[in-house]
N, C-alpha and C. Protein backbone atom coordinates (compact mmCIF):
# COMPACT_ATOMS: atom_id res chain seq x y z
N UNK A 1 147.88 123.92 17.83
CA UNK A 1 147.17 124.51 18.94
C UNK A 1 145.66 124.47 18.71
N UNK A 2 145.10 124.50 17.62
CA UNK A 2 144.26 125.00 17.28
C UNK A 2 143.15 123.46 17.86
N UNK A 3 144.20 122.36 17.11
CA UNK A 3 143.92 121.10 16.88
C UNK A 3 143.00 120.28 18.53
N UNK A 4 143.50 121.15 19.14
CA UNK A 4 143.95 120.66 20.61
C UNK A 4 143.42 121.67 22.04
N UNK A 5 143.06 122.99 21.75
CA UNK A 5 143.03 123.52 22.84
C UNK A 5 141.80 123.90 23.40
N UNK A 6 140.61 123.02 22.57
CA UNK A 6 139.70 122.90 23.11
C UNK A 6 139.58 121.34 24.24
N UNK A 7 140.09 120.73 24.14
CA UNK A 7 140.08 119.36 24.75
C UNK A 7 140.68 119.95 26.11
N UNK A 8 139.62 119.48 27.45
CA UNK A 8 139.72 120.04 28.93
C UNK A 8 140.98 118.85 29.58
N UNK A 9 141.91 119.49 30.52
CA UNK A 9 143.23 118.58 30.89
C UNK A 9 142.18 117.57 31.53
N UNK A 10 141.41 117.21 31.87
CA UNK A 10 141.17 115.87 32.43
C UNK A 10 140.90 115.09 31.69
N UNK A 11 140.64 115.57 30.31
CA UNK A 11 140.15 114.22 29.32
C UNK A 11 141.68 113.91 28.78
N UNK A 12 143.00 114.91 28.97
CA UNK A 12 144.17 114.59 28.16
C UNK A 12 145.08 113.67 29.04
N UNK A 13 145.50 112.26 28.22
CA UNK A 13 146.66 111.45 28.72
C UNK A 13 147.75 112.42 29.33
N UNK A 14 148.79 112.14 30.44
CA UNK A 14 149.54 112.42 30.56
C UNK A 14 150.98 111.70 29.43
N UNK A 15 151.98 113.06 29.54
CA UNK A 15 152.84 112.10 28.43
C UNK A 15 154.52 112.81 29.19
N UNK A 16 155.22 111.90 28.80
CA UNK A 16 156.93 112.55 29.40
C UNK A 16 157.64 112.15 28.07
N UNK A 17 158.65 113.18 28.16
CA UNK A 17 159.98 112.96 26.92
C UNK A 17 160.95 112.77 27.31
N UNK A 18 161.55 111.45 27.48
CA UNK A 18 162.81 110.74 27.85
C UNK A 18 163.94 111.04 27.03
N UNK A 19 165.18 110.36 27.25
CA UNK A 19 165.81 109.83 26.95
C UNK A 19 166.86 111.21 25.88
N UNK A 20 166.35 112.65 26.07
CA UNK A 20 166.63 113.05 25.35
C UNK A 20 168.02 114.06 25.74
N UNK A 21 168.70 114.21 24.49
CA UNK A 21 170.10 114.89 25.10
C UNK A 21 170.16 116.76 25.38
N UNK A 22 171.06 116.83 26.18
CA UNK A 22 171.32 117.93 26.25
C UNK A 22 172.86 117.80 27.36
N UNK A 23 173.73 118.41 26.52
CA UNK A 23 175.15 118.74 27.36
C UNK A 23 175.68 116.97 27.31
N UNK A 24 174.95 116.32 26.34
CA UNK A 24 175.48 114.65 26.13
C UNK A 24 174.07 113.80 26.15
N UNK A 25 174.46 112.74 25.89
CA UNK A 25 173.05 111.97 25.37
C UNK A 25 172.42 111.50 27.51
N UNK A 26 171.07 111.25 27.51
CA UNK A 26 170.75 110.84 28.64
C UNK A 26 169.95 109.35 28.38
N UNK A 27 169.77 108.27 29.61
CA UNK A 27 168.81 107.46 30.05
C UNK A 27 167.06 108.49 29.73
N UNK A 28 166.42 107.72 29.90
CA UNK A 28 164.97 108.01 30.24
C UNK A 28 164.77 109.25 31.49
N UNK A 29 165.82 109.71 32.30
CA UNK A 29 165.94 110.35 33.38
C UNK A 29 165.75 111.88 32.70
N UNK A 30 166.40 111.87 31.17
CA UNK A 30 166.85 113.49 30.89
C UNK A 30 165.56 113.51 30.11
N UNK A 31 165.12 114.95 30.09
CA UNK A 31 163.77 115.15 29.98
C UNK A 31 164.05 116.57 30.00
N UNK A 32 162.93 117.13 29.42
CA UNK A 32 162.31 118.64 29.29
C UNK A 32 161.40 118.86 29.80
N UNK A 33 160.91 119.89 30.71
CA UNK A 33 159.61 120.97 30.69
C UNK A 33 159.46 122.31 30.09
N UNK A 34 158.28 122.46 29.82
CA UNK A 34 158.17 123.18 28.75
C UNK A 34 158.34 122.84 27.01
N UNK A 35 158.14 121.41 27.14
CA UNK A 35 159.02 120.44 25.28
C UNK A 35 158.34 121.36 24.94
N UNK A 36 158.93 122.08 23.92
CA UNK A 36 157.85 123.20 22.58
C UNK A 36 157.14 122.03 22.26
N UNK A 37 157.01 120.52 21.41
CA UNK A 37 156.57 119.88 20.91
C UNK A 37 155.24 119.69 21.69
N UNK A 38 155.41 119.28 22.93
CA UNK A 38 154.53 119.60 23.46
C UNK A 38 153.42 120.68 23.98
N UNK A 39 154.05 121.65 24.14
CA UNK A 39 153.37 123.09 24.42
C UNK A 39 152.46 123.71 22.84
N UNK A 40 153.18 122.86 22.02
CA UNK A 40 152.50 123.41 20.54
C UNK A 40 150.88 122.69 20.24
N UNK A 41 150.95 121.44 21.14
CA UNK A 41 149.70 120.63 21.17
C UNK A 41 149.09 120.48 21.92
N UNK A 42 149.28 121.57 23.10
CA UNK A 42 148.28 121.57 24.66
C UNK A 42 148.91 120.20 25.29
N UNK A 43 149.60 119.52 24.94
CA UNK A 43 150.03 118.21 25.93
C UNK A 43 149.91 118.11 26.98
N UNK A 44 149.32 117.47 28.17
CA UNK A 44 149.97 117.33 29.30
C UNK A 44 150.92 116.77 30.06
N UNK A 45 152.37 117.39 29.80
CA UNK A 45 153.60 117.15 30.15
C UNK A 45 153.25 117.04 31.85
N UNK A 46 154.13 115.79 32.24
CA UNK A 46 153.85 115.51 33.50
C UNK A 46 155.17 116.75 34.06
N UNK A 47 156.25 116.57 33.21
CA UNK A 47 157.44 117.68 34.17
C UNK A 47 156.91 118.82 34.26
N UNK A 48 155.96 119.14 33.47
CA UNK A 48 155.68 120.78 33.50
C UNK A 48 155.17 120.80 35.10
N UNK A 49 154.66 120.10 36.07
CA UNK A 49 154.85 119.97 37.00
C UNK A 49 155.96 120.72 38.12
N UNK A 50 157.06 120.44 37.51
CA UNK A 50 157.90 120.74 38.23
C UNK A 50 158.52 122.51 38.75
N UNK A 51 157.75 122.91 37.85
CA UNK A 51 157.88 124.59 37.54
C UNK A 51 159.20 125.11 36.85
N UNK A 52 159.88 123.99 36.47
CA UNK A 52 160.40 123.99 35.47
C UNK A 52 160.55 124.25 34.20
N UNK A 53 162.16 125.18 33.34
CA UNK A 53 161.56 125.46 31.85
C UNK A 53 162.62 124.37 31.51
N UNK A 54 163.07 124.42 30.51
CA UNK A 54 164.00 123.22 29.95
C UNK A 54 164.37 122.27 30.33
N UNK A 55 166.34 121.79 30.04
CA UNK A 55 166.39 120.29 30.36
C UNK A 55 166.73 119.86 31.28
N UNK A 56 166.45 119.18 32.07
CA UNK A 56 165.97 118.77 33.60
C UNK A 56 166.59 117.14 33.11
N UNK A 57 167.50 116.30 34.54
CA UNK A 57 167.69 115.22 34.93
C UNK A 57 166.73 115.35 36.08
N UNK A 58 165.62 114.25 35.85
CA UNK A 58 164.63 113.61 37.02
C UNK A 58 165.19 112.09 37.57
N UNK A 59 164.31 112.39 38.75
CA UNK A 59 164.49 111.35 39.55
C UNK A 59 163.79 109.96 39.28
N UNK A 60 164.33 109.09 38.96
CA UNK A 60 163.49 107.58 38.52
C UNK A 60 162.18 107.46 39.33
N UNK A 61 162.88 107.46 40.38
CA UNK A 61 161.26 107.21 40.97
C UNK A 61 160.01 108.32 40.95
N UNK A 62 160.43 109.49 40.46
CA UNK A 62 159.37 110.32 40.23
C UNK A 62 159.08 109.98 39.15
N UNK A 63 159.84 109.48 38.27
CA UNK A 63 158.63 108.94 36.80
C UNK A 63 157.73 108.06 37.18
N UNK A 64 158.09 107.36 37.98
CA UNK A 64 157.47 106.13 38.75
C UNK A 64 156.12 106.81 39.41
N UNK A 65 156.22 108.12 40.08
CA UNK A 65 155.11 108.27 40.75
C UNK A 65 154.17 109.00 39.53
N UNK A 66 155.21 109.83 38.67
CA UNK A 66 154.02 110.60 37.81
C UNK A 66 153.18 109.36 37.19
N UNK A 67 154.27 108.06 36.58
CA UNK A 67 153.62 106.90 35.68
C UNK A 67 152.78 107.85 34.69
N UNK A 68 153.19 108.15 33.63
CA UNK A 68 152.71 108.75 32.51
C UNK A 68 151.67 107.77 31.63
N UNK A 69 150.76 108.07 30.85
CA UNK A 69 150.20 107.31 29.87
C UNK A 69 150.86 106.79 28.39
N UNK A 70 151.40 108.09 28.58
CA UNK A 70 152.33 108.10 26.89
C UNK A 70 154.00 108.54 27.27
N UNK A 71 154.99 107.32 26.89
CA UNK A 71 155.96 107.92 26.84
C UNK A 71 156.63 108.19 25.31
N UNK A 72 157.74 109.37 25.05
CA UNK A 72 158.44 109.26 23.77
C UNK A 72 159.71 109.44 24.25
N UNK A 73 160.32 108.30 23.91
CA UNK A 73 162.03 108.45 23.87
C UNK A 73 162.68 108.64 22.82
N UNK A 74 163.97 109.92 22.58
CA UNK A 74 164.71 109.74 21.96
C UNK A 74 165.56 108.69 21.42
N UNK A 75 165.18 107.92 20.02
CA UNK A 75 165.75 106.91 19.18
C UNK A 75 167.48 107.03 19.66
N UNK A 76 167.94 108.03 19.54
CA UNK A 76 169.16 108.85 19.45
C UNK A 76 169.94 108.03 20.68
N UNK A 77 169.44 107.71 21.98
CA UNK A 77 169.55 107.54 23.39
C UNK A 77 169.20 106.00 23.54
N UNK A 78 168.96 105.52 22.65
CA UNK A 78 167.91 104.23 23.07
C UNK A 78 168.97 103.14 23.95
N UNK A 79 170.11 103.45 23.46
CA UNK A 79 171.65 102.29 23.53
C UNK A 79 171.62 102.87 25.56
N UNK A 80 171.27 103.75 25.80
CA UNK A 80 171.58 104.44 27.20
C UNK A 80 169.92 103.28 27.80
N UNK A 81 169.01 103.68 27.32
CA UNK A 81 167.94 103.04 28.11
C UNK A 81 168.17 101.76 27.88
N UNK A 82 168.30 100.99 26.85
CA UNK A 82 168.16 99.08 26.59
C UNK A 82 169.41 99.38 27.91
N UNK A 83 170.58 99.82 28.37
CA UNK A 83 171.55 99.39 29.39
C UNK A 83 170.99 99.74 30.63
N UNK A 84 170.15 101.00 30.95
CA UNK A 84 169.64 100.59 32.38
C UNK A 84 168.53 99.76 32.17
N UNK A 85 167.92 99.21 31.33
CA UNK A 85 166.22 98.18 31.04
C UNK A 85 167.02 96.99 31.64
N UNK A 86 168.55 96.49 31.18
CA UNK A 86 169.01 95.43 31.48
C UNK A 86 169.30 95.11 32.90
N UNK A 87 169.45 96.43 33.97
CA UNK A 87 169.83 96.62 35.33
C UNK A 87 168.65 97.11 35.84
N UNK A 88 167.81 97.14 35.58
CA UNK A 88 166.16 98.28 36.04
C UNK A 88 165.29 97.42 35.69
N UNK A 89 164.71 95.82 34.67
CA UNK A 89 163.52 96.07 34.05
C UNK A 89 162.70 96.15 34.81
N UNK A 90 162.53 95.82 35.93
CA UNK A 90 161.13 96.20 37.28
C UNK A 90 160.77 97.51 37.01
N UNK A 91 161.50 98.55 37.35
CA UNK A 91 161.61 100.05 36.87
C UNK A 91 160.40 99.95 35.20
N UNK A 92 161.09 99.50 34.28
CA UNK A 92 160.23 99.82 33.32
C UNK A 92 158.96 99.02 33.04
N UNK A 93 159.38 97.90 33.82
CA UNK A 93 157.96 97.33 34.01
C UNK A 93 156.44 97.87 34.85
N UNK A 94 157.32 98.46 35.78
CA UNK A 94 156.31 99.00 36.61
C UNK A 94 155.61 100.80 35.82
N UNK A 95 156.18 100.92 34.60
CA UNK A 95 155.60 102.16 34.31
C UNK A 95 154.27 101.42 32.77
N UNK A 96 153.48 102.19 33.18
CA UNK A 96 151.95 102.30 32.48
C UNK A 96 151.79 101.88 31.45
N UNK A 97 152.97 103.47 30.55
CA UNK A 97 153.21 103.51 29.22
C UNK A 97 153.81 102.08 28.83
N UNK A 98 154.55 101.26 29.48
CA UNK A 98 155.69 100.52 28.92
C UNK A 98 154.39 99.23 28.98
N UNK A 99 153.49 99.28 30.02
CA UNK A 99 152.83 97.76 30.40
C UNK A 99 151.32 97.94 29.31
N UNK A 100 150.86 99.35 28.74
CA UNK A 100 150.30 99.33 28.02
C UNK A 100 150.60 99.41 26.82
N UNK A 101 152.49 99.45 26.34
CA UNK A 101 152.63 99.38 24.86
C UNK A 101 152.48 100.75 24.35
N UNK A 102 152.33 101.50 25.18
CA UNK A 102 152.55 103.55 24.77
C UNK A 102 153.73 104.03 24.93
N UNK A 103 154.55 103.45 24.13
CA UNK A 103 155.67 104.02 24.52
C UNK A 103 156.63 104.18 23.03
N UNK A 104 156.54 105.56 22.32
CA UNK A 104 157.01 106.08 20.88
C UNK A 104 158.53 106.70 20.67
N UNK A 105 159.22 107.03 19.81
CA UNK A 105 160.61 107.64 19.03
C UNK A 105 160.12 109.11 19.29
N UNK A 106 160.77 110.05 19.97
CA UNK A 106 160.55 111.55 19.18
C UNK A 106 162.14 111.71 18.96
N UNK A 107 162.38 112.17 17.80
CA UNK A 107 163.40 111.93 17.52
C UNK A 107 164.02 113.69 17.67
N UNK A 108 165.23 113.93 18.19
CA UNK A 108 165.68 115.21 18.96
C UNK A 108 166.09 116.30 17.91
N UNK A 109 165.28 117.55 17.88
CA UNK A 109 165.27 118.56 16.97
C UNK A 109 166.28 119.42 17.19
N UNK A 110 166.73 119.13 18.65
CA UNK A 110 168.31 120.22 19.00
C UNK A 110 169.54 119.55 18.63
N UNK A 111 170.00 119.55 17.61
CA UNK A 111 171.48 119.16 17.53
C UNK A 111 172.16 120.10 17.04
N UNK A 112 173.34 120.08 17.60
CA UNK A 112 173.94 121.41 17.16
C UNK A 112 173.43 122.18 16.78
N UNK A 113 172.47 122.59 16.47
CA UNK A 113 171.43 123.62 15.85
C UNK A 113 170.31 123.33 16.28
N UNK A 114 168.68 123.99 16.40
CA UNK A 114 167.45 123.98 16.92
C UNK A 114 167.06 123.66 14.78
N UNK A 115 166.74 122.31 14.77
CA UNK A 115 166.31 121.94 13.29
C UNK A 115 164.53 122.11 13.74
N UNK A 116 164.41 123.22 13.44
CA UNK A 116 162.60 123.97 13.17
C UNK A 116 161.60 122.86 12.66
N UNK A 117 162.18 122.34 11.13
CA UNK A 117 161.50 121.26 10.50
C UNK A 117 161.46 119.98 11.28
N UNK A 118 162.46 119.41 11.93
CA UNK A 118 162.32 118.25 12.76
C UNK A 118 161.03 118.79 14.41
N UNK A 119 161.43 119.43 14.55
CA UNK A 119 160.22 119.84 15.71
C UNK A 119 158.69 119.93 15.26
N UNK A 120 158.99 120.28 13.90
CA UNK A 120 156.99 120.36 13.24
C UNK A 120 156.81 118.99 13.23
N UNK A 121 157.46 118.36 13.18
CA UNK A 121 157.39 117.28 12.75
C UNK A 121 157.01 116.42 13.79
N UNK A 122 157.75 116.79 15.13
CA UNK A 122 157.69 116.15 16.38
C UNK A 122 156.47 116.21 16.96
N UNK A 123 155.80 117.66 16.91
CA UNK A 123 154.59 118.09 17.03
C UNK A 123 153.25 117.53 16.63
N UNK A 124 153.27 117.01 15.38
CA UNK A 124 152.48 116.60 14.87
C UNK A 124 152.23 115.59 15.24
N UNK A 125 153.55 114.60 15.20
CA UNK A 125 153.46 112.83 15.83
C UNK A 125 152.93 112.79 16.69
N UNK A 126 153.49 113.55 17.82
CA UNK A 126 153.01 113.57 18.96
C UNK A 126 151.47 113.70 19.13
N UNK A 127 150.82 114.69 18.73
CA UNK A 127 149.61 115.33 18.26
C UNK A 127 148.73 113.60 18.04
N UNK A 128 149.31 112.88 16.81
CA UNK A 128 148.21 111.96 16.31
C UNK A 128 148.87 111.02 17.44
N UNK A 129 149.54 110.78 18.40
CA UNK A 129 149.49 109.70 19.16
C UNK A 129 149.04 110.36 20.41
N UNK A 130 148.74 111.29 20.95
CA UNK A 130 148.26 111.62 22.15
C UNK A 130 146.56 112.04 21.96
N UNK A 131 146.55 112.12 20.66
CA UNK A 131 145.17 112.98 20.48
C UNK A 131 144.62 113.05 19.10
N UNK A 132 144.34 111.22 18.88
CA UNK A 132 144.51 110.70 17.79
C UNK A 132 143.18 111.13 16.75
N UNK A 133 142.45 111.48 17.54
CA UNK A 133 140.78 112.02 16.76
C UNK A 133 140.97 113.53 16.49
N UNK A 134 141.85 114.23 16.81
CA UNK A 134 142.06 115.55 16.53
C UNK A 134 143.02 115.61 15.41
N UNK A 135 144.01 114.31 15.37
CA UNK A 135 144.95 114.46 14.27
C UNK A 135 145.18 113.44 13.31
N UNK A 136 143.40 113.09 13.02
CA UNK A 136 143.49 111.90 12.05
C UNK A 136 143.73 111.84 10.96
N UNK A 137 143.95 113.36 10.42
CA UNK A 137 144.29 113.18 8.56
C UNK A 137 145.26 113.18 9.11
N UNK A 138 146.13 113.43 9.24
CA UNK A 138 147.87 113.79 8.92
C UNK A 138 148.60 112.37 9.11
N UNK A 139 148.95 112.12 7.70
CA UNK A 139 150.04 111.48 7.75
C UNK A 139 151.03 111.58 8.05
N UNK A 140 151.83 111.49 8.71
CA UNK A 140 153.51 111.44 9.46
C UNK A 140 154.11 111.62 8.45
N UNK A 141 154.31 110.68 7.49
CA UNK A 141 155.52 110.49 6.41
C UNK A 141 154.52 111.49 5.02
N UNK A 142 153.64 111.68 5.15
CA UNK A 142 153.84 112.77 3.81
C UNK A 142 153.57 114.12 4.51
N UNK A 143 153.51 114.24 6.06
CA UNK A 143 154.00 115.83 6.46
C UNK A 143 155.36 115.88 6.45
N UNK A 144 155.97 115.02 7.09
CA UNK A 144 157.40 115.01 7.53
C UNK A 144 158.27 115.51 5.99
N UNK A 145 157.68 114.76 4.63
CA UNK A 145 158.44 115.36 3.40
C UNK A 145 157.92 116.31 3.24
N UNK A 146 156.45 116.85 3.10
CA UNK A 146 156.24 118.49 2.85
C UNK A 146 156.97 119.18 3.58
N UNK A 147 156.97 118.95 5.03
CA UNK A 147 157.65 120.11 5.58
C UNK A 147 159.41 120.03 5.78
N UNK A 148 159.73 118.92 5.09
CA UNK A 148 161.25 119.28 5.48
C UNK A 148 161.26 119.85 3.85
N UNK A 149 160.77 119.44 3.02
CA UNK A 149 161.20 120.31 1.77
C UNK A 149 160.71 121.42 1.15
N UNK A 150 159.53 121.71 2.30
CA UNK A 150 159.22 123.07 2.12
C UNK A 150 160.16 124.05 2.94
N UNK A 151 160.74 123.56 4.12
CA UNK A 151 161.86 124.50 5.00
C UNK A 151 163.29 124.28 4.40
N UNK A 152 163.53 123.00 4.00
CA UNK A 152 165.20 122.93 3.16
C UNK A 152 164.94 123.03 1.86
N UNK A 153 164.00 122.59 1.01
CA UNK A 153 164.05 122.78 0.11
C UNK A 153 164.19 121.61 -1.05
N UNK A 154 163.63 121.36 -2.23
CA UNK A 154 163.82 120.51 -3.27
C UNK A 154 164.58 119.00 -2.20
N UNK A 155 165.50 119.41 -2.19
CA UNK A 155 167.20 118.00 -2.03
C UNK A 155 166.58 118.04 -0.84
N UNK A 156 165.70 117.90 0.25
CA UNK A 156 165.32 117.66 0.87
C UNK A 156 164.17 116.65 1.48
N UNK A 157 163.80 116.50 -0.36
CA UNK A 157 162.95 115.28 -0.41
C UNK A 157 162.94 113.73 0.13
N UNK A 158 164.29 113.48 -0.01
CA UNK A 158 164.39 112.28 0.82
C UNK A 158 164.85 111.77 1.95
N UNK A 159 164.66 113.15 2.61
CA UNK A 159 165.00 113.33 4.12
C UNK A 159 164.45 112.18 5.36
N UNK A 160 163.07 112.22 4.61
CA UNK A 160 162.30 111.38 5.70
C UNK A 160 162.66 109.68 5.71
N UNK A 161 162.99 109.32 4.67
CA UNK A 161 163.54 108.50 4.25
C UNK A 161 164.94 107.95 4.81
N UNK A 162 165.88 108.29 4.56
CA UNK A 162 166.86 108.48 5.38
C UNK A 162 167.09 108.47 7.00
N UNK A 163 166.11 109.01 7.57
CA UNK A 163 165.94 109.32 8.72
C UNK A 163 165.44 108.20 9.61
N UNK A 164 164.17 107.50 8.67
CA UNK A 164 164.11 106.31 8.87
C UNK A 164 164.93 104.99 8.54
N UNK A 165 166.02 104.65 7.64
CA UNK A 165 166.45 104.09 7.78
C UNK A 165 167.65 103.88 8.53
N UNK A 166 168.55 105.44 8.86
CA UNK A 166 168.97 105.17 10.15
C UNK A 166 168.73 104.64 11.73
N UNK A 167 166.80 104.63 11.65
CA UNK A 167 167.05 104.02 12.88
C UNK A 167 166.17 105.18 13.88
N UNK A 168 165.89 106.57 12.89
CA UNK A 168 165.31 107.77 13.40
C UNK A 168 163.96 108.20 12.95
N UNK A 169 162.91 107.01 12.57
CA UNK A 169 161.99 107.18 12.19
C UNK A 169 160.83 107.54 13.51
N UNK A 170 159.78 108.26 13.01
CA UNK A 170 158.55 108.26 14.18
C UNK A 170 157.80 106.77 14.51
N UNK A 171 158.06 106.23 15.26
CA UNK A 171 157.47 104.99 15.56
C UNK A 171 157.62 104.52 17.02
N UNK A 172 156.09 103.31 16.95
CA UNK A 172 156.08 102.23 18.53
C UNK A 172 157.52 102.12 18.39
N UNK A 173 157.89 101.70 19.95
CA UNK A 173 158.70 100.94 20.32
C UNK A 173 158.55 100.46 21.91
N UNK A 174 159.10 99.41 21.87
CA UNK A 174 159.11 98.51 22.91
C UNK A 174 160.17 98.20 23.57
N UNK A 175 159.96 98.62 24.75
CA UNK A 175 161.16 98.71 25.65
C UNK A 175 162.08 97.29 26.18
N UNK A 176 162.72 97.43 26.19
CA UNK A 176 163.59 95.61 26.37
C UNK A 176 163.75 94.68 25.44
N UNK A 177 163.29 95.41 24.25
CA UNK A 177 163.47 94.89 22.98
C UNK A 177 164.94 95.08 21.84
């Protein structure tokens, strides 16, 4: 918050969180307002729009009209978006994020449980890709191990690790790829 809440909403990118599950995995459609991840970094969430608190199925073409600057999709979901990219790519072509290459992993902190450490974590990424001069020390991969083994503990060290080689690391990605 601290990092961030001096910066006025007109100088901040807009950003949306796709692809993420709730009650089963979603397309790019399932989304949050109110993402804590976001709310922890002043973001400007385009759903917060909606007067909406949680997880919300939107309408395609309203992503289309918000056209965000920054998107992050759940890694977790990706198998749901590459299958509508294959029936849609106009759809993802025609969005901002995707034609400027802004388009990142937040990888989903609610599974069966609300994992605290995966959300600091989310926060932060988010943070150095939306608001990259406010969050230029922080490394990703040596917060991501302080803080998962400062919240789990020791055997928690090679968490981040793992996480990335499943496939659940913080990173670009490119849609139709």
């Amino acid at each position: 918050n601290n990092r961030t809440k001096d910066i006025p909403d007109d100088q901040k990118p807009t950003v949306f969180s796709g692809a993420v599950s709730f009650r089963g995995g979603h397309g790019i459609e399932g989304t949050y307002a109110q993402f804590p991840p976001f709310v922890a970094i002043n973001a400007k969430n385009v759903v917060d729009e909606t007067g909406k608190d949680g997880s919300l199925i939107i309408d395609k073409e309203k992503i289309l009209t918000w056209n965000p600057d920054i998107i992050f999709l759940d890694p977790n979901n990706m198998h749901l978006v590459r299958d509508d990219y294959k029936d849609n790519p106009d759809f993802y072509h025609s969005l901002k994020a995707v034609q400027d290459g802004k388009v990142y992993t937040q990888i989903a902190y609610n599974w069966y449980t609300t994992n605290v450490e995966t959300a600091v974590v989310d926060a932060y990424y988010a943070g150095k890709i939306i608001f990259p001069d406010a969050f230029d020390d922080i490394d990703i991969e040596n917060l991501a191990v302080d803080v998962y083994t400062t919240l789990l503990g020791e055997e928690a060290e090679g968490y981040y690790d793992e996480l990335v080689k499943g496939g659940l690391g913080w990173q670009q990605i490119k849609i139709g790829e």
